[in-house]
N, C-alpha and C. Protein backbone atom coordinates (compact mmCIF):
# COMPACT_ATOMS: atom_id res chain seq x y z
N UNK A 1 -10.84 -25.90 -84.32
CA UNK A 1 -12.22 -25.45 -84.43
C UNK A 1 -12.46 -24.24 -83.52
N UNK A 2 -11.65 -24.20 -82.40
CA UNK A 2 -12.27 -23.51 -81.41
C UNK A 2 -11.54 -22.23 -82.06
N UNK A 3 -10.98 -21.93 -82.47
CA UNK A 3 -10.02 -20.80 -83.42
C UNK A 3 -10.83 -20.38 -84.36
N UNK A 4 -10.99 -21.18 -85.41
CA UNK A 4 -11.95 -20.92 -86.30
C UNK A 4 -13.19 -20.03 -86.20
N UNK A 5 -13.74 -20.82 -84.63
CA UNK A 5 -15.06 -20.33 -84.63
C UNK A 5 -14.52 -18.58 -83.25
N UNK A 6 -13.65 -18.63 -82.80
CA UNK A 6 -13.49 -17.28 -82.08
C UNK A 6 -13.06 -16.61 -83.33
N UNK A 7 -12.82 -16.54 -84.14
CA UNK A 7 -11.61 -15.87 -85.16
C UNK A 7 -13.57 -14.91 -86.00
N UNK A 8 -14.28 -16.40 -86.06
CA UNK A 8 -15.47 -16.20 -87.10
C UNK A 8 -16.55 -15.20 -86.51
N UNK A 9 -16.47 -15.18 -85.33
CA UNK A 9 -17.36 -14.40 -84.30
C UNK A 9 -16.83 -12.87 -83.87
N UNK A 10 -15.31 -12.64 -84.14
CA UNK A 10 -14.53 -11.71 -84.51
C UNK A 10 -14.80 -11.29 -82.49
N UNK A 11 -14.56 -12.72 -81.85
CA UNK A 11 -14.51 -12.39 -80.20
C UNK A 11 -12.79 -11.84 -80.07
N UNK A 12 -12.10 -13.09 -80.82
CA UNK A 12 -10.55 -12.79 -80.46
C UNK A 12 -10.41 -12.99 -79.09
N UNK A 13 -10.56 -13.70 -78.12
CA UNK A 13 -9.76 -14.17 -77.22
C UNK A 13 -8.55 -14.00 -77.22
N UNK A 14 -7.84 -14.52 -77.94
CA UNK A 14 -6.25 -14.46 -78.24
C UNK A 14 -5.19 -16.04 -77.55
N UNK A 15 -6.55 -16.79 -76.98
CA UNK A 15 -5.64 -17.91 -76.42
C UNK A 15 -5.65 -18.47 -77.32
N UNK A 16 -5.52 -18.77 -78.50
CA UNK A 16 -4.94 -19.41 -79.71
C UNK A 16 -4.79 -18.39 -80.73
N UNK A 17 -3.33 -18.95 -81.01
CA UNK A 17 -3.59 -18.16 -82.43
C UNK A 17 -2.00 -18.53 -82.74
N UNK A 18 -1.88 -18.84 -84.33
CA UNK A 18 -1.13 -19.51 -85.35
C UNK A 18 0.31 -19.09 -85.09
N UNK A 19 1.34 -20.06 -85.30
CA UNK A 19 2.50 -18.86 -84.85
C UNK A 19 3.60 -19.07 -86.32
N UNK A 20 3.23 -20.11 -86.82
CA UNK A 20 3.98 -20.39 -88.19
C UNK A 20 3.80 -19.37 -89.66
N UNK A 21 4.21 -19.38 -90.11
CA UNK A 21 3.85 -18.79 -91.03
C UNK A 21 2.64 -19.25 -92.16
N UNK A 22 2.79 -20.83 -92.45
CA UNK A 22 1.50 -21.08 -93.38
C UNK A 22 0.34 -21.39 -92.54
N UNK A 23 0.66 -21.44 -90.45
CA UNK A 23 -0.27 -21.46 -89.89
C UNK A 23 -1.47 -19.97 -90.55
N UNK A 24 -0.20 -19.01 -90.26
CA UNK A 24 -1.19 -17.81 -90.43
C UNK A 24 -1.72 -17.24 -91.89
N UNK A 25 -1.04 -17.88 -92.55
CA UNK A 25 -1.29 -17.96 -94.12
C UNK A 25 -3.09 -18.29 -93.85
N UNK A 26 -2.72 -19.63 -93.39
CA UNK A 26 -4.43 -20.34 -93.28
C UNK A 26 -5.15 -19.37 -92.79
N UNK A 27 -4.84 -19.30 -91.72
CA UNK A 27 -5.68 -18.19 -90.55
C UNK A 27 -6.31 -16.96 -91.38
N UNK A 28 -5.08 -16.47 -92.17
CA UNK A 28 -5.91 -14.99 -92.97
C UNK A 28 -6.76 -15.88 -94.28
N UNK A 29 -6.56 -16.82 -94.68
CA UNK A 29 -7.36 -16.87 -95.36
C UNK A 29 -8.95 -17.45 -95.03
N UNK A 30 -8.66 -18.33 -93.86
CA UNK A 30 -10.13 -18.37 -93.33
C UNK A 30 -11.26 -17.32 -93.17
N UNK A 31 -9.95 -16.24 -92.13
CA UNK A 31 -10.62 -14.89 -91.98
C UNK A 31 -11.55 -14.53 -93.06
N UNK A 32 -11.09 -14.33 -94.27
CA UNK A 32 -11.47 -13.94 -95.43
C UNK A 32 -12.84 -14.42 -96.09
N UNK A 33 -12.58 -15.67 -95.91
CA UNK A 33 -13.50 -16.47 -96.24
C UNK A 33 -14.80 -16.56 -95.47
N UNK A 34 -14.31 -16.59 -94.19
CA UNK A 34 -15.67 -16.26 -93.22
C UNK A 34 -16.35 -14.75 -93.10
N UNK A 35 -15.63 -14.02 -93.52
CA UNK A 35 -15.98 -12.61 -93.78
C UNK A 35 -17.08 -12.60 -94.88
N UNK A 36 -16.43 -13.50 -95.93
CA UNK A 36 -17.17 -12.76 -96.98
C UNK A 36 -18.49 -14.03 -96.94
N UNK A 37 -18.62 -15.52 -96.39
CA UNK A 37 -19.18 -16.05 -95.99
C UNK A 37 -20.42 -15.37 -94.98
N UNK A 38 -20.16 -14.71 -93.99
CA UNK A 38 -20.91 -13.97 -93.33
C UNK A 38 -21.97 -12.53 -94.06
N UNK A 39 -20.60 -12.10 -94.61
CA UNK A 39 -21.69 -10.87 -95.46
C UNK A 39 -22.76 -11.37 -96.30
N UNK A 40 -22.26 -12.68 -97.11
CA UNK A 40 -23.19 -13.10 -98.31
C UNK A 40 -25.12 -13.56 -97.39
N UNK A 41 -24.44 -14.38 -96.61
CA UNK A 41 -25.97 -14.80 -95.56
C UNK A 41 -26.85 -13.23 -95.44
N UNK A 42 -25.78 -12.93 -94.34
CA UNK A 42 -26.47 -11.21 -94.07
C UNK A 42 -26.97 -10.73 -95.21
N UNK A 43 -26.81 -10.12 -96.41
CA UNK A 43 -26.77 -9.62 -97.65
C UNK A 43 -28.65 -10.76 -98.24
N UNK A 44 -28.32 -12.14 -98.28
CA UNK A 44 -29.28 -12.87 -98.44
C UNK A 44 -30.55 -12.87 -97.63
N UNK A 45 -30.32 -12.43 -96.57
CA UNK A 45 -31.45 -12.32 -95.65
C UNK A 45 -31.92 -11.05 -95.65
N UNK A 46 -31.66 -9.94 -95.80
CA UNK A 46 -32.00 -8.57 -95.55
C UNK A 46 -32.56 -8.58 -97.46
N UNK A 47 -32.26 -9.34 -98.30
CA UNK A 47 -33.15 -9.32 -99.46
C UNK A 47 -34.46 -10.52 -99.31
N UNK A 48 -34.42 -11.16 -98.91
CA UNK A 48 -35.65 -12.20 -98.58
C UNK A 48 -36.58 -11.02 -98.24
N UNK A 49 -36.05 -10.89 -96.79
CA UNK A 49 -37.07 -9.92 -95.85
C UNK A 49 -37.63 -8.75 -96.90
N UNK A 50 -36.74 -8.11 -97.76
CA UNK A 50 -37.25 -6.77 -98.12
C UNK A 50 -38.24 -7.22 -99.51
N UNK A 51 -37.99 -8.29 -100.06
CA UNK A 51 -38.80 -8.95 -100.90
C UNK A 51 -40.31 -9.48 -100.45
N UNK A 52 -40.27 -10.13 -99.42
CA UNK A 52 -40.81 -10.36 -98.80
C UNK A 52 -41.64 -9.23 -98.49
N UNK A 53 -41.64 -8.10 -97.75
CA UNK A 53 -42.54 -6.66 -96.71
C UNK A 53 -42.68 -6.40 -98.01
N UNK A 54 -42.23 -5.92 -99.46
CA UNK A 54 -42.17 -5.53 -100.76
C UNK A 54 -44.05 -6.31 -101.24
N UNK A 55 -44.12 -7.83 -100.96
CA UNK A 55 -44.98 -8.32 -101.18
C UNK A 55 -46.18 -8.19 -100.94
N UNK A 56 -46.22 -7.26 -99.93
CA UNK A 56 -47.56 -7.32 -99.17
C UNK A 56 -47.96 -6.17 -99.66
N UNK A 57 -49.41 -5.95 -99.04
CA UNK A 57 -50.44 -5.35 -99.57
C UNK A 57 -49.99 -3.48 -99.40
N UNK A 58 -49.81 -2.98 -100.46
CA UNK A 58 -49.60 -1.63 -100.15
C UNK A 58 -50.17 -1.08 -99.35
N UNK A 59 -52.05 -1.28 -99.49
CA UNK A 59 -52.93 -0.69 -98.31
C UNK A 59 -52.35 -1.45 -96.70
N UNK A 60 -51.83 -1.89 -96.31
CA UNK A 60 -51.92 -2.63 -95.23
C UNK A 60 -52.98 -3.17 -94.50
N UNK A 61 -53.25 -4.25 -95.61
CA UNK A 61 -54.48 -4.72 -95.45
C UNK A 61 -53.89 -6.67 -95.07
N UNK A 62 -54.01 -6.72 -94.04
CA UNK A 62 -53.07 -8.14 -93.64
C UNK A 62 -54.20 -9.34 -93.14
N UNK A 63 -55.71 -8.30 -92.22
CA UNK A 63 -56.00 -9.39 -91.50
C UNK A 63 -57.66 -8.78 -91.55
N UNK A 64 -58.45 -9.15 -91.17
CA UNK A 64 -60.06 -8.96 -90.88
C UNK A 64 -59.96 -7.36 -90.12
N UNK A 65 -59.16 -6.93 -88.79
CA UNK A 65 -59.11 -5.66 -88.39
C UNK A 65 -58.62 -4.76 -89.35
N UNK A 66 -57.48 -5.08 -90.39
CA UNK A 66 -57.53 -3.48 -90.95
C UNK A 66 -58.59 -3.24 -91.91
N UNK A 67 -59.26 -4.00 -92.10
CA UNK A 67 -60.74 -3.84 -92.86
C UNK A 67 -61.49 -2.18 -92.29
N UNK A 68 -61.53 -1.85 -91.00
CA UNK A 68 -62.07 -1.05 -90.67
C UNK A 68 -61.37 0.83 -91.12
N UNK A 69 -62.77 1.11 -92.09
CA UNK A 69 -62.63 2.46 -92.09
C UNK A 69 -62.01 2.33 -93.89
N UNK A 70 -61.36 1.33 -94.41
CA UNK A 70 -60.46 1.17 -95.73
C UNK A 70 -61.92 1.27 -96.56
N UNK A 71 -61.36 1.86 -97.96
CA UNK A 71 -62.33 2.28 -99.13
C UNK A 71 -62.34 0.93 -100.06
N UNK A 72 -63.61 0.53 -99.81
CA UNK A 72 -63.34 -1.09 -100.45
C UNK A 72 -64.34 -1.13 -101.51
N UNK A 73 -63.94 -1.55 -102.59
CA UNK A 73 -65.15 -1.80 -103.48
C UNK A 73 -66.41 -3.03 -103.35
N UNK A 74 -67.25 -3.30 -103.36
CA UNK A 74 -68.29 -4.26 -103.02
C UNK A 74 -69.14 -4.29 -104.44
N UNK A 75 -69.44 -5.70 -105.04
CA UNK A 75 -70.89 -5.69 -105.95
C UNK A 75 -72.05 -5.41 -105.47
N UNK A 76 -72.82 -4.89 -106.04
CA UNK A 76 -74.60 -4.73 -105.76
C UNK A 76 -75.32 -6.03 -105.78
N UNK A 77 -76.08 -6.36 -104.73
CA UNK A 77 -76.49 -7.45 -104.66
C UNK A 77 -75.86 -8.83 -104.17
N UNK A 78 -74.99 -8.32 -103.88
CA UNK A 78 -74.23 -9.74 -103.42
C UNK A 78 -73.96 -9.71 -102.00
N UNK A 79 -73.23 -10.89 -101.20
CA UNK A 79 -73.14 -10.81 -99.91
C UNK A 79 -71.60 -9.68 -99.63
N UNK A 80 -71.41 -9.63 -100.46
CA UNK A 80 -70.10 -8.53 -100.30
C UNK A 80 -70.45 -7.17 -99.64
N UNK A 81 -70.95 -6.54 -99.87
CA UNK A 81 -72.11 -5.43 -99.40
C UNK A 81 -72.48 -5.82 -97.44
N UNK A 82 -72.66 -7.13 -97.29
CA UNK A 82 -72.81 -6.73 -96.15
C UNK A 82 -71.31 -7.57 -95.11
N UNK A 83 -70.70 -7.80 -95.78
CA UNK A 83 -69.40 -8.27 -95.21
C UNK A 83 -68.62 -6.83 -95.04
N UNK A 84 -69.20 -5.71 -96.19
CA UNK A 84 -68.36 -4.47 -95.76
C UNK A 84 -68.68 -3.82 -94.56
N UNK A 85 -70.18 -4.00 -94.50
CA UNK A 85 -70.47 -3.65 -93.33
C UNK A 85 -70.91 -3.80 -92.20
N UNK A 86 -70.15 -5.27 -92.16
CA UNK A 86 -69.60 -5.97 -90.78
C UNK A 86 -68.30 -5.34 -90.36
N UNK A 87 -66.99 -5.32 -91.58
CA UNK A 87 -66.34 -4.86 -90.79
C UNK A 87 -65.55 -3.72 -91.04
N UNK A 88 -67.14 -2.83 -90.99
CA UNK A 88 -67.39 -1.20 -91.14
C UNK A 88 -66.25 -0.81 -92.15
N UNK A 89 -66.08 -1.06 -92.93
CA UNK A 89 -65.40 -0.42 -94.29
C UNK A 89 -66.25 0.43 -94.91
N UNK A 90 -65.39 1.50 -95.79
CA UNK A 90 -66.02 2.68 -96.57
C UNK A 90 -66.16 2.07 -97.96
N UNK A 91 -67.58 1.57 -98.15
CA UNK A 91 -67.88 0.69 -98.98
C UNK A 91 -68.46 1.43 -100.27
N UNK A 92 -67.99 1.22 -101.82
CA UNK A 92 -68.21 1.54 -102.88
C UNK A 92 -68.50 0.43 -103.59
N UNK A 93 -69.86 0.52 -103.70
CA UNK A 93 -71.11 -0.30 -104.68
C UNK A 93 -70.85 0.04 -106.09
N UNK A 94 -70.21 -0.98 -106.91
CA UNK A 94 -70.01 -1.15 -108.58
C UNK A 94 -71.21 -2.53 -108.71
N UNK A 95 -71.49 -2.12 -110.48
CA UNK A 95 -72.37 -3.06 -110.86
C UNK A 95 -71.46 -4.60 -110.68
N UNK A 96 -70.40 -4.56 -111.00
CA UNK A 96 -69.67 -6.35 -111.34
C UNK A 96 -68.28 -6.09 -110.89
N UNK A 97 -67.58 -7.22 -111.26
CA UNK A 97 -66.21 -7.80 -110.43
C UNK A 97 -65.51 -6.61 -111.21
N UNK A 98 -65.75 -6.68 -112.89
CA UNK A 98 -64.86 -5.67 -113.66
C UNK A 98 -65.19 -4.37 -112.89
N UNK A 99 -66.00 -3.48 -112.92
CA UNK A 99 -65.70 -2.38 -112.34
C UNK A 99 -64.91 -2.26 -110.98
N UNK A 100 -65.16 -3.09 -110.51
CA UNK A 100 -64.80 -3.23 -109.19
C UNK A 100 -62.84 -3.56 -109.16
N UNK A 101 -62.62 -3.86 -110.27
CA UNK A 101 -61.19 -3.98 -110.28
C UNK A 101 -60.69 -2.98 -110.79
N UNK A 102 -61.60 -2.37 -111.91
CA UNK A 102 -61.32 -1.31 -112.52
C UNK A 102 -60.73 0.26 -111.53
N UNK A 103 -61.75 -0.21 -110.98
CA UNK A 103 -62.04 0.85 -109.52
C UNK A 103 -60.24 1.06 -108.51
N UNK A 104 -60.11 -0.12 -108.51
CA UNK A 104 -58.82 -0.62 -107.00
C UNK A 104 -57.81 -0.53 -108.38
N UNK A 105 -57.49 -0.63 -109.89
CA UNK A 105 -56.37 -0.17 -110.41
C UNK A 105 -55.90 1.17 -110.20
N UNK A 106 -57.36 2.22 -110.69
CA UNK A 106 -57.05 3.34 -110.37
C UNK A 106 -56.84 3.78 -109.09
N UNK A 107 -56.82 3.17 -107.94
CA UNK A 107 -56.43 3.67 -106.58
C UNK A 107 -57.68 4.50 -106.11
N UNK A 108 -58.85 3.79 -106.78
CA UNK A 108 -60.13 5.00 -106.20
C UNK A 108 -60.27 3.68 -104.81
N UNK A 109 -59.56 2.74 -104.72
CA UNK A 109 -60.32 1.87 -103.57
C UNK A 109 -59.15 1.21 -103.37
N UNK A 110 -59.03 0.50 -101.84
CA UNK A 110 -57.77 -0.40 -101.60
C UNK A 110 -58.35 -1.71 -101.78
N UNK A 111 -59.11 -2.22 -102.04
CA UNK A 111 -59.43 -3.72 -102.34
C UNK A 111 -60.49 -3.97 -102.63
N UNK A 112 -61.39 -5.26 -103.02
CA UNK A 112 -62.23 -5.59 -103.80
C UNK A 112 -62.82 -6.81 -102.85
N UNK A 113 -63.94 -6.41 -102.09
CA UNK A 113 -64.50 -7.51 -101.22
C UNK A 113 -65.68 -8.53 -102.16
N UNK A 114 -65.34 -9.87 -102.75
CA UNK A 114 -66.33 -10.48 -103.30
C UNK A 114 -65.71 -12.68 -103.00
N UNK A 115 -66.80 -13.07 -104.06
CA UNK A 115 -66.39 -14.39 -103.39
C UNK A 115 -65.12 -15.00 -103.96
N UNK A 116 -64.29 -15.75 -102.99
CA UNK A 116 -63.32 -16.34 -103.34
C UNK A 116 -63.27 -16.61 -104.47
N UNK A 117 -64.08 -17.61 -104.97
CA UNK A 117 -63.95 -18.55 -106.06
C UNK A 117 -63.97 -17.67 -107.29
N UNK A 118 -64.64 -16.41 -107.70
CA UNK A 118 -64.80 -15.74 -108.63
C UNK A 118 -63.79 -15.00 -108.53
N UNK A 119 -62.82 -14.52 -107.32
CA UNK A 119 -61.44 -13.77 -107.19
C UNK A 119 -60.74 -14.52 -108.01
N UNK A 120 -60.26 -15.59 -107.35
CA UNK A 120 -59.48 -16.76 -107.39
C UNK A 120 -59.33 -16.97 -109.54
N UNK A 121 -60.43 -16.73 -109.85
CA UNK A 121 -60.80 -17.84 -111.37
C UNK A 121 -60.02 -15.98 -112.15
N UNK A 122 -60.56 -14.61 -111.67
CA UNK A 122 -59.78 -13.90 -112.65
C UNK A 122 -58.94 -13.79 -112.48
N UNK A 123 -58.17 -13.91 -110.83
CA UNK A 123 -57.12 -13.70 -110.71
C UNK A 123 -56.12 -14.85 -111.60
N UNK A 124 -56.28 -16.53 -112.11
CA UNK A 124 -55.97 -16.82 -112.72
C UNK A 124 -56.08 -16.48 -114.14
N UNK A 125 -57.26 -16.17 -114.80
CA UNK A 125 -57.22 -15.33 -115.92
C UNK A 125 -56.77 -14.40 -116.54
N UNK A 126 -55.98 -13.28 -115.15
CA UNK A 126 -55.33 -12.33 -115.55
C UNK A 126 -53.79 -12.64 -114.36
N UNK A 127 -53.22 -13.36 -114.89
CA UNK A 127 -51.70 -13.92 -114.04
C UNK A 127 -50.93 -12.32 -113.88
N UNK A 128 -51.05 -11.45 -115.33
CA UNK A 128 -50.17 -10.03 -115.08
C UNK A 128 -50.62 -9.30 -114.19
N UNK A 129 -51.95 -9.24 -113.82
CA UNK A 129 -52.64 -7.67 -113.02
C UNK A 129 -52.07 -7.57 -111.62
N UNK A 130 -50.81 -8.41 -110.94
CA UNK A 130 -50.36 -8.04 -110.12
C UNK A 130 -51.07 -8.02 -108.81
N UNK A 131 -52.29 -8.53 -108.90
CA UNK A 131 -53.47 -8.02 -107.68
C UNK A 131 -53.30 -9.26 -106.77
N UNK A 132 -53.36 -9.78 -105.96
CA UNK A 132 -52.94 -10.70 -104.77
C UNK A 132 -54.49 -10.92 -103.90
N UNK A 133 -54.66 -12.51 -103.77
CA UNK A 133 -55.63 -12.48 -103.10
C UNK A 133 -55.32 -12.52 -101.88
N UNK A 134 -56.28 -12.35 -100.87
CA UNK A 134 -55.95 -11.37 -99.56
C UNK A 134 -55.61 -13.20 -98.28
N UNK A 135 -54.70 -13.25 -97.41
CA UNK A 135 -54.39 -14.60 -96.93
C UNK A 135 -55.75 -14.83 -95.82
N UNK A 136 -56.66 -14.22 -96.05
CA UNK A 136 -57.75 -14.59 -94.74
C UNK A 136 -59.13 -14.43 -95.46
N UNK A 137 -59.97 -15.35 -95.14
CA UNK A 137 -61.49 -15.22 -95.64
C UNK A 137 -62.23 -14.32 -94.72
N UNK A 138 -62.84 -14.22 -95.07
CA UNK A 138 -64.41 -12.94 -94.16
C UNK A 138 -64.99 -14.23 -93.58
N UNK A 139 -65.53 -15.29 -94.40
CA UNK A 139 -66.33 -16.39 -94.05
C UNK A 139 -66.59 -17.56 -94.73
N UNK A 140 -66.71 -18.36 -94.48
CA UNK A 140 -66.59 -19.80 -94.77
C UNK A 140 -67.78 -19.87 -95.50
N UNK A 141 -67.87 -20.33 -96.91
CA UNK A 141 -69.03 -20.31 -97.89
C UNK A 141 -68.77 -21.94 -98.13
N UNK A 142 -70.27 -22.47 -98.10
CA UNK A 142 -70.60 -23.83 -98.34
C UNK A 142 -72.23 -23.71 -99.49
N UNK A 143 -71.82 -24.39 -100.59
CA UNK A 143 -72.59 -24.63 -101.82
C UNK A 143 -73.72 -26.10 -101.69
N UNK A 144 -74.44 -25.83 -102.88
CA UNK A 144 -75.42 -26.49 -102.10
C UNK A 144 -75.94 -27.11 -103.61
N UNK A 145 -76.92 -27.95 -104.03
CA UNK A 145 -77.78 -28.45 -105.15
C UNK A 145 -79.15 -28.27 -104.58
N UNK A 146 -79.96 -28.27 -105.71
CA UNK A 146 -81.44 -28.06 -106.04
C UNK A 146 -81.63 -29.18 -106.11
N UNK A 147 -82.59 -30.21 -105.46
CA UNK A 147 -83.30 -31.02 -105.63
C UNK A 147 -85.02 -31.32 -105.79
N UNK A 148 -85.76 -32.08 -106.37
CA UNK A 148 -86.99 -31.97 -106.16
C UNK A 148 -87.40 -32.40 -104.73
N UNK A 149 -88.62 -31.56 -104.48
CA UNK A 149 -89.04 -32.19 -102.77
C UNK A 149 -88.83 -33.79 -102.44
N UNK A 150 -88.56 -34.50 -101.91
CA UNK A 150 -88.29 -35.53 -101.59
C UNK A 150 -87.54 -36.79 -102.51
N UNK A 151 -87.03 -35.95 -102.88
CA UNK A 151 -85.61 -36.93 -103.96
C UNK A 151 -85.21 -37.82 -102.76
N UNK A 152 -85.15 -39.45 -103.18
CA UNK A 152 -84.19 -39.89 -102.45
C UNK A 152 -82.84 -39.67 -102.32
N UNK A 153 -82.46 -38.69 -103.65
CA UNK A 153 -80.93 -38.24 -103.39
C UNK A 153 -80.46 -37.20 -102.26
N UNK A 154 -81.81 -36.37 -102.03
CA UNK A 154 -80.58 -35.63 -100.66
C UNK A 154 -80.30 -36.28 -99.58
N UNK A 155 -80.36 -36.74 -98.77
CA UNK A 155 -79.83 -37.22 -97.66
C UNK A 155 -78.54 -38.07 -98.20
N UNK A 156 -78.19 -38.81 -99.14
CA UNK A 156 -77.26 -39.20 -99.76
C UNK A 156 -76.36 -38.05 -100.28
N UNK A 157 -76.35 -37.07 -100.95
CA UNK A 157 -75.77 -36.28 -101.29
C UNK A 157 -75.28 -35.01 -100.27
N UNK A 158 -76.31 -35.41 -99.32
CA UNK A 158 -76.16 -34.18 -98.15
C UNK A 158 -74.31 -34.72 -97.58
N UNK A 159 -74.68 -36.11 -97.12
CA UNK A 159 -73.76 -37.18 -96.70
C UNK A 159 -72.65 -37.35 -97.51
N UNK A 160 -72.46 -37.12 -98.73
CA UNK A 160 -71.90 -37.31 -99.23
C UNK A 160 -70.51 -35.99 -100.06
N UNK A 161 -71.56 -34.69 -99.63
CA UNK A 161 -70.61 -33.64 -99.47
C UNK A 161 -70.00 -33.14 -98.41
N UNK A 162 -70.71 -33.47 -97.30
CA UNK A 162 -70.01 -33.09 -96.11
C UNK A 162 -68.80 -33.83 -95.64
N UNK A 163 -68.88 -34.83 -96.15
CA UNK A 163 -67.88 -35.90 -96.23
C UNK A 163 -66.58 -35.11 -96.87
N UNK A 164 -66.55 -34.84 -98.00
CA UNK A 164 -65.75 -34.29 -99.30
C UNK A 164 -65.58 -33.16 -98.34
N UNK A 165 -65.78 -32.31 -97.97
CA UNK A 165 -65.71 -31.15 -97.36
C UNK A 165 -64.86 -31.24 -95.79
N UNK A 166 -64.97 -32.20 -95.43
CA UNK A 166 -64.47 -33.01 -94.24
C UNK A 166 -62.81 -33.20 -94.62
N UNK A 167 -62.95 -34.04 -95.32
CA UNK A 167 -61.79 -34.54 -95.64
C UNK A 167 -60.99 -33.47 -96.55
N UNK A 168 -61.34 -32.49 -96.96
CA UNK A 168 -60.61 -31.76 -98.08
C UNK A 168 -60.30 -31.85 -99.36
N UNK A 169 -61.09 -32.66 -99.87
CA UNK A 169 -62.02 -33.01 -101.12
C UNK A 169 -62.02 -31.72 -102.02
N UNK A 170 -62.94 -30.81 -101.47
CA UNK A 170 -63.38 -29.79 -102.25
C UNK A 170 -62.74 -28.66 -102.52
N UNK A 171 -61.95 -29.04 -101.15
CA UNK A 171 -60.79 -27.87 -101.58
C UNK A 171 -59.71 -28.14 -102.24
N UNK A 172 -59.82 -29.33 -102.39
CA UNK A 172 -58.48 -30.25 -103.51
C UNK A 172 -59.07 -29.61 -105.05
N UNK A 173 -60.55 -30.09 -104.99
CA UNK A 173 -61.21 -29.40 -106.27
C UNK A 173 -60.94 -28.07 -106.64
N UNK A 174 -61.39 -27.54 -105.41
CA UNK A 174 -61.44 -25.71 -105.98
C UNK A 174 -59.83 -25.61 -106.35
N UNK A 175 -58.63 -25.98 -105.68
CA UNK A 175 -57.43 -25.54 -105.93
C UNK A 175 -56.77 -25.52 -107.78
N UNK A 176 -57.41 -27.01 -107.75
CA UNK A 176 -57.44 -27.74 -109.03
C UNK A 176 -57.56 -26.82 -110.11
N UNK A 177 -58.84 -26.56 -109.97
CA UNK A 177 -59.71 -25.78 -111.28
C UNK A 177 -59.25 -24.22 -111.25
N UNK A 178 -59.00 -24.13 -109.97
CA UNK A 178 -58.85 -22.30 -109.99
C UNK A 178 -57.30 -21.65 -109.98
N UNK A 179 -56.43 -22.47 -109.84
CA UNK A 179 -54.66 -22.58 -109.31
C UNK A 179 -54.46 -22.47 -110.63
């Protein structure tokens, strides 16, 4: 072993080494084997990685800071509009989600600030468009029901979503419907 592994590390010590002939038969063929054993890993990892950096966002858009100063598209009327300008992005107001994608194909914008769940549902609708939803939220959105003034159902239902929301309920849901 201890051969094997100096021979594999290409240290060569030289305090062992084969003196027979099918000793060294073995020996070169280990060599060989660990050679090309070694290149294949190396070779496998330097394609992960480049697959991998390949994946990410052309704009280098990774986290909440590179938000600042990037040409982002936003809907009119929605909370998107002021999430751009929280975190001061060069914000371009389209009527709907379509223009707004329309917009970031042609490279007039590096991304499309709107709500998850409506990302999430075209981005399943359109599996080809290549567009990637971004790995970080702006902010944590919690939904709500209309009840009449004093329904005995809200306080039950209040209780009863926060619960679901607690436990990861809803996000079991959203994954469900929108995945």
């Amino acid at each position: 072993m201890w051969f094997g592994l100096v021979t594999l590390t290409t240290v060569g010590y030289g305090d062992r080494a084969p003196l027979s002939r099918s000793g060294r038969a073995i020996a070169g063929i280990w060599m060989v084997i660990s050679l090309v054993a070694v290149s294949s890993i190396t070779a496998g990892l330097a394609s992960a990685f480049t697959l991998s950096l390949a994946q990410m966002a052309p704009s280098g858009i990774r986290n909440k800071d590179d938000l600042k100063g990037k040409k982002l598209a936003v809907i009119k009327g929605t909370t998107s509009l002021r999430w751009g300008e929280i975190y001061e992005t060069d914000a371009f107001q389209t009527e709907n989600l379509n223009e707004s994608i329309t917009m970031l194909r042609s490279d007039e914008v590096e991304g499309v600030i709107f709500d998850r769940a409506p990302l999430r549902y075209y981005l399943k609708q359109n599996k080809d468009s290549n567009l990637k939803l971004a790995d970080f939220p702006l902010a944590v959105q919690t939904y709500g029901f209309v009840l009449p003034k004093g329904s005995s159902l809200i306080t039950r239902l209040n209780i009863e979503i926060m619960e679901m929301e607690w436990n990861g309920v809803t996000e079991r849901i959203e994954t469900k419907l929108l995945d």
